[in-house]
C-alpha atoms as a PDB file:
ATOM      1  CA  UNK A   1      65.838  37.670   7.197  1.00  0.00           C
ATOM      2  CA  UNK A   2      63.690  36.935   4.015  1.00  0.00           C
ATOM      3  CA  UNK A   3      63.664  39.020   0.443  1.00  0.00           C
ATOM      4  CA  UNK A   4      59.349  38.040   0.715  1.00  0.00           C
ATOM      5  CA  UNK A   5      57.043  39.989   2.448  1.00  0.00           C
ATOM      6  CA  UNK A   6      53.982  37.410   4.774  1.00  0.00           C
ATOM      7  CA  UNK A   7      56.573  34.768   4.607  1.00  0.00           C
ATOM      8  CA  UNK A   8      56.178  34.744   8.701  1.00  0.00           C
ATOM      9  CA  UNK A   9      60.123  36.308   9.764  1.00  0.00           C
ATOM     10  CA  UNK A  10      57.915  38.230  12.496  1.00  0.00           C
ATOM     11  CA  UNK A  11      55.855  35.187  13.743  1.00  0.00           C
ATOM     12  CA  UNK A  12      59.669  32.631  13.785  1.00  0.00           C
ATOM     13  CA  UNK A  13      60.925  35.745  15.902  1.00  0.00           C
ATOM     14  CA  UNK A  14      58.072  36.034  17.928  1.00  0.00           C
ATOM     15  CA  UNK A  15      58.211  32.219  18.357  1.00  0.00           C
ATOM     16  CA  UNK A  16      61.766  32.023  19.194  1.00  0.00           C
ATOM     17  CA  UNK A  17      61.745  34.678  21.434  1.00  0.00           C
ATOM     18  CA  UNK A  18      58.745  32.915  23.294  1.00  0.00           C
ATOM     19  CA  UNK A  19      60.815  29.648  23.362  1.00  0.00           C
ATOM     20  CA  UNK A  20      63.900  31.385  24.660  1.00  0.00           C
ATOM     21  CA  UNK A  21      62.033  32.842  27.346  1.00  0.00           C
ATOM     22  CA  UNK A  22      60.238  30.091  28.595  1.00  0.00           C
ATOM     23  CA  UNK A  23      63.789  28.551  28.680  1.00  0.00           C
ATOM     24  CA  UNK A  24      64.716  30.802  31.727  1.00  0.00           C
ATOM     25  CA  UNK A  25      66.737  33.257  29.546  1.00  0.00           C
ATOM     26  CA  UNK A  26      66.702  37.311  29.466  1.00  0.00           C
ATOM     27  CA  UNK A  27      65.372  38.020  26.153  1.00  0.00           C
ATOM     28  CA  UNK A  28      64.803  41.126  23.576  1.00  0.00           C
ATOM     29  CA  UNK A  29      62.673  41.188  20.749  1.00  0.00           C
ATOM     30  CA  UNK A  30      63.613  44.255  18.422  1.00  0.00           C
ATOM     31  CA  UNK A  31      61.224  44.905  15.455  1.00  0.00           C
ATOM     32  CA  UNK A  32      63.369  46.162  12.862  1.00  0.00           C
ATOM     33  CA  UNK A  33      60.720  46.778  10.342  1.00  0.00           C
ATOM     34  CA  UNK A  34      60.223  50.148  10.745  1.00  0.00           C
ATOM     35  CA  UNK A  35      57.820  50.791   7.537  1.00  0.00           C
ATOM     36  CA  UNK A  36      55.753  47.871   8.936  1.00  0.00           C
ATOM     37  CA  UNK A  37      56.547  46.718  12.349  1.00  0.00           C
ATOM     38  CA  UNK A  38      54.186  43.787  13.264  1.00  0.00           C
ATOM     39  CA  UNK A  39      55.495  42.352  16.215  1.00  0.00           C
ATOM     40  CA  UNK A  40      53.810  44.601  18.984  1.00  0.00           C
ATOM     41  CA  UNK A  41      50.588  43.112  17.614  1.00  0.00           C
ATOM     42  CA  UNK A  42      51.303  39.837  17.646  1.00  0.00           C
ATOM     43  CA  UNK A  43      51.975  39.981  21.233  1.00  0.00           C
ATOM     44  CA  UNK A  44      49.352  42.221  21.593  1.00  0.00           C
ATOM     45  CA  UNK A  45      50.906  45.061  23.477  1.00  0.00           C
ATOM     46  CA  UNK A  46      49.706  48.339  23.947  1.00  0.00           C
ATOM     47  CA  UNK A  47      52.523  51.408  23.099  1.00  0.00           C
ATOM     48  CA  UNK A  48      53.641  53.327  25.901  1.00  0.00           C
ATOM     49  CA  UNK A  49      56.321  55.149  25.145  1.00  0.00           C
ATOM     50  CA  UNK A  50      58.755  55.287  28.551  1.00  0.00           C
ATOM     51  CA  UNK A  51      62.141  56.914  29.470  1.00  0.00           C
ATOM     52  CA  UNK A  52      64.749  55.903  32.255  1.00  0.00           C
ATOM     53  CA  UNK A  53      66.649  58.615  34.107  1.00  0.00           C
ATOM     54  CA  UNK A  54      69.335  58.042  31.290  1.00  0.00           C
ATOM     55  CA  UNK A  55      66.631  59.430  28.715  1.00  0.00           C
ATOM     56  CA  UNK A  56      66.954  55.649  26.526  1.00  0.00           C
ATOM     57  CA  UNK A  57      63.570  54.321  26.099  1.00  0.00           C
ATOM     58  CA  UNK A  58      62.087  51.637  28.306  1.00  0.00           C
ATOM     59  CA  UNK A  59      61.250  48.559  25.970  1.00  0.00           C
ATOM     60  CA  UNK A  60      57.811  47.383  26.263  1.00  0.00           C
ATOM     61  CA  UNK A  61      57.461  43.561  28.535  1.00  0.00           C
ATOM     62  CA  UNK A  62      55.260  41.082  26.804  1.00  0.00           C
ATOM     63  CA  UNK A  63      53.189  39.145  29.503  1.00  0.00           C
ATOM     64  CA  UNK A  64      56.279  36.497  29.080  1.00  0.00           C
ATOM     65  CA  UNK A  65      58.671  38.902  29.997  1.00  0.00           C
ATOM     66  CA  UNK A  66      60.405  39.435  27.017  1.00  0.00           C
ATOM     67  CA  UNK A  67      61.657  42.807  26.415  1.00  0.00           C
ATOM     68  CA  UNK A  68      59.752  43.953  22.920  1.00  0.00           C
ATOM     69  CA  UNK A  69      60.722  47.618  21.102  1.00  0.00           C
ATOM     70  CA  UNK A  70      59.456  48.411  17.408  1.00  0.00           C
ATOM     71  CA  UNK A  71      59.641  51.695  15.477  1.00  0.00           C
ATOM     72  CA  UNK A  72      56.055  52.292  15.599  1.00  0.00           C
ATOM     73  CA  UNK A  73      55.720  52.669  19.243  1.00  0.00           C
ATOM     74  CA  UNK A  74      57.431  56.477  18.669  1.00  0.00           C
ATOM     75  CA  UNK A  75      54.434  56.649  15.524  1.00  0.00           C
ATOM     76  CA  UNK A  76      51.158  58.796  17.193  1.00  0.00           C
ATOM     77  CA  UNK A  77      48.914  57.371  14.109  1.00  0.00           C
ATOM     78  CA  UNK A  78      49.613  54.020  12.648  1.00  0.00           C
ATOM     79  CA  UNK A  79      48.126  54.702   9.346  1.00  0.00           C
ATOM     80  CA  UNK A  80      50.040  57.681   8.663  1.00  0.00           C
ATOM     81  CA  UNK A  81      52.325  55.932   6.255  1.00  0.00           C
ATOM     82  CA  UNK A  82      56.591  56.328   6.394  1.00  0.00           C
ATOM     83  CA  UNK A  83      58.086  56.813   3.001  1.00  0.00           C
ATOM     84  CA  UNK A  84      61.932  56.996   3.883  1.00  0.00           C
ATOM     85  CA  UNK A  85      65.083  55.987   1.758  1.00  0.00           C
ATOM     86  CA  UNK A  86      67.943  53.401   3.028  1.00  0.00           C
ATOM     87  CA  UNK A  87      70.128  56.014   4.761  1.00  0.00           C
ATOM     88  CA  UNK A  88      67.220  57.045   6.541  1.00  0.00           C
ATOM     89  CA  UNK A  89      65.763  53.941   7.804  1.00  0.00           C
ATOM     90  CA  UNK A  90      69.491  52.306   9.063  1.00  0.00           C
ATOM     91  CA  UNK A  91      69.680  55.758  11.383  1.00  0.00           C
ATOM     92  CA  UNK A  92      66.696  55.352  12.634  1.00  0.00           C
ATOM     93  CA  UNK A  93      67.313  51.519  13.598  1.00  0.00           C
ATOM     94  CA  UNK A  94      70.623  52.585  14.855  1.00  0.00           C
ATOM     95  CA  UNK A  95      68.762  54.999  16.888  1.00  0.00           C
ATOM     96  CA  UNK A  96      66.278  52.521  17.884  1.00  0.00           C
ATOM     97  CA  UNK A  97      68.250  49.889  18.952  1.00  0.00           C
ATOM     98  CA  UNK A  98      71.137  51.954  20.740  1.00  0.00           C
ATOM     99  CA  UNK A  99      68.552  54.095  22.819  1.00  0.00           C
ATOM    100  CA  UNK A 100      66.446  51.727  24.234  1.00  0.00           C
ATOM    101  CA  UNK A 101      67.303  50.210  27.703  1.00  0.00           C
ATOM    102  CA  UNK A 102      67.932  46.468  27.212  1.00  0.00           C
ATOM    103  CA  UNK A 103      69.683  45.609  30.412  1.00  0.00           C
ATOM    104  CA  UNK A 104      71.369  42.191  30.099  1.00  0.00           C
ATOM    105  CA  UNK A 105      69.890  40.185  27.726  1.00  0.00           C
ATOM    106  CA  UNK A 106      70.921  36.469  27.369  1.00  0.00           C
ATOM    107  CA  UNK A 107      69.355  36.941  23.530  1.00  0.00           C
ATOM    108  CA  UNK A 108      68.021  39.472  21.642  1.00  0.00           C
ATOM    109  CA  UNK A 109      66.354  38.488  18.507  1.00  0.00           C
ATOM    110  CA  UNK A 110      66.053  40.902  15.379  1.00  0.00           C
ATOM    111  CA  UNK A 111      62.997  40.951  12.776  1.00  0.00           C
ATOM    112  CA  UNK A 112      65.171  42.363   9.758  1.00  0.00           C
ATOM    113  CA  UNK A 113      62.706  44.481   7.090  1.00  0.00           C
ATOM    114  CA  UNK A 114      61.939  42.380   4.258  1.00  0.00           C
ATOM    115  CA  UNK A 115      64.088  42.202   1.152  1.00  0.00           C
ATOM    116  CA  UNK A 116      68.012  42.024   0.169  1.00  0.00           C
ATOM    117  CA  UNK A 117      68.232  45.448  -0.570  1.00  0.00           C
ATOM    118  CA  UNK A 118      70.523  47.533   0.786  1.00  0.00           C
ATOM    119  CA  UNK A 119      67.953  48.432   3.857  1.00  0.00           C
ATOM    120  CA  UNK A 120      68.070  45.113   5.869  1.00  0.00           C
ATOM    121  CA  UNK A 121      71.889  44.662   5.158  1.00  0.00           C
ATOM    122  CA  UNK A 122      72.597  48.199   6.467  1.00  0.00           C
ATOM    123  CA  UNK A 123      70.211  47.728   9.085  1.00  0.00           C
ATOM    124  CA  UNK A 124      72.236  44.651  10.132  1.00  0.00           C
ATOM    125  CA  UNK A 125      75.537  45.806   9.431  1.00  0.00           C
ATOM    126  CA  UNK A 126      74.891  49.047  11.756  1.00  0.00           C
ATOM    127  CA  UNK A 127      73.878  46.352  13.983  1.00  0.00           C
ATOM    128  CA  UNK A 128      77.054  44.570  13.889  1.00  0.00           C
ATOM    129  CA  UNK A 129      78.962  48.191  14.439  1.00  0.00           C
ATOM    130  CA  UNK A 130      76.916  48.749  17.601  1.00  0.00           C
ATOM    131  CA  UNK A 131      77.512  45.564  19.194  1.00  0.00           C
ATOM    132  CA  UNK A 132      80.911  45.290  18.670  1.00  0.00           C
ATOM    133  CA  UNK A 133      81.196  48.904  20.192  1.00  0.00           C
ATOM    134  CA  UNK A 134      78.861  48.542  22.589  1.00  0.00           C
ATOM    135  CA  UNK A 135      80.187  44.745  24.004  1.00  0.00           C
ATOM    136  CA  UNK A 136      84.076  45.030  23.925  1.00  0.00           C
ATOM    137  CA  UNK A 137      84.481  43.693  20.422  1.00  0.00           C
ATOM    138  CA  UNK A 138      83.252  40.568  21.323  1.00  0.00           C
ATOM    139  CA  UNK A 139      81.302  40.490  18.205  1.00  0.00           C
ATOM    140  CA  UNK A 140      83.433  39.898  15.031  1.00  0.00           C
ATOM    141  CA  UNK A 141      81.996  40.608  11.652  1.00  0.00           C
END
C-alpha cells in the first residue's frame, strides 16, 4: 500500500507473488486497482473471462501458476475510463475478490489502489470482513 502513484506496489506484488510461487506455495495475485489495474500486463496475460459451475469467476494462471484476477478483465475496452466514488469501488472489490474461485491458496497477495484515502482502507477493511467470514474468524482485525 503506497499514498504515490509509479512508486512500483504492482511490480513488489508481482515480485513477491513470483517468489512465493517458485517457493512451492499456492498463490493469488488480486489487483485491487480497479481504476488502473496493471498487473495482468505485467505478467502479460490475455483476459478471458471464465465461470465454474458455481457461477464465481475462474482467475486467470500466469505461466508460473499463480492465480492472477484484476477488475479490468470484466472491462470490454480498456480505454473507456471508470469514474466511480469510494462506496462504489469497495463493492466492486468486495465483489471481485469474493466471486472469484481461489481454491486453497497458501498466499494471496493484494495490490491496494494508490493513496490513503478512504478507497484503499475500505478496500482493505472489506477485505478483512470477508476473510474473517469466509475462514472461521481466523483473521482478527
Amino acid at each position: 500500500m503506497g499514498g504515490k502513484g509509479g512508486a512500483g506496489k504492482s511490480t513488489i506484488a508481482g515480485l513477491l507473488a513470483a517468489c512465493l510461487q517458485r517457493e512451492h506455495n499456492v498463490v493469488g495475485l488480486l489487483d485491487g486497482d480497479l481504476i488502473g489495474p496493471a498487473l495482468l500486463h505485467l505478467f502479460g496475460l490475455e483476459k478471458q473471462l471464465a465461470f465454474n459451475e458455481q457461477d464465481q469467476v475462474e482467475p486467470l494462471l500466469s505461466r508460473l501458476g499463480i492465480k492472477c484476477m484484476a477488475f479490468d478483465i470484466f472491462q470490454e475496452r480498456e480505454s473507456e475510463p471508470l469514474v466511480w466514488r469510494g462506496p462504489m469501488v469497495s463493492s466492486a472489490f468486495k465483489q471481485l475478490y469474493n466471486d472469484t474461485s481461489w481454491g486453497d491458496l497458501d498466499y494471496l497477495i493484494v495490490d491496494v489502489p494508490t493513496g490513503t484515502s478512504d478507497v484503499p482502507i475500505t478496500v482493505l477493511h472489506s477485505m478483512a470482513s470477508s476473510l474473517s467470514h469466509r475462514h472461521n474468524n481466523w483473521y482478527k482485525q
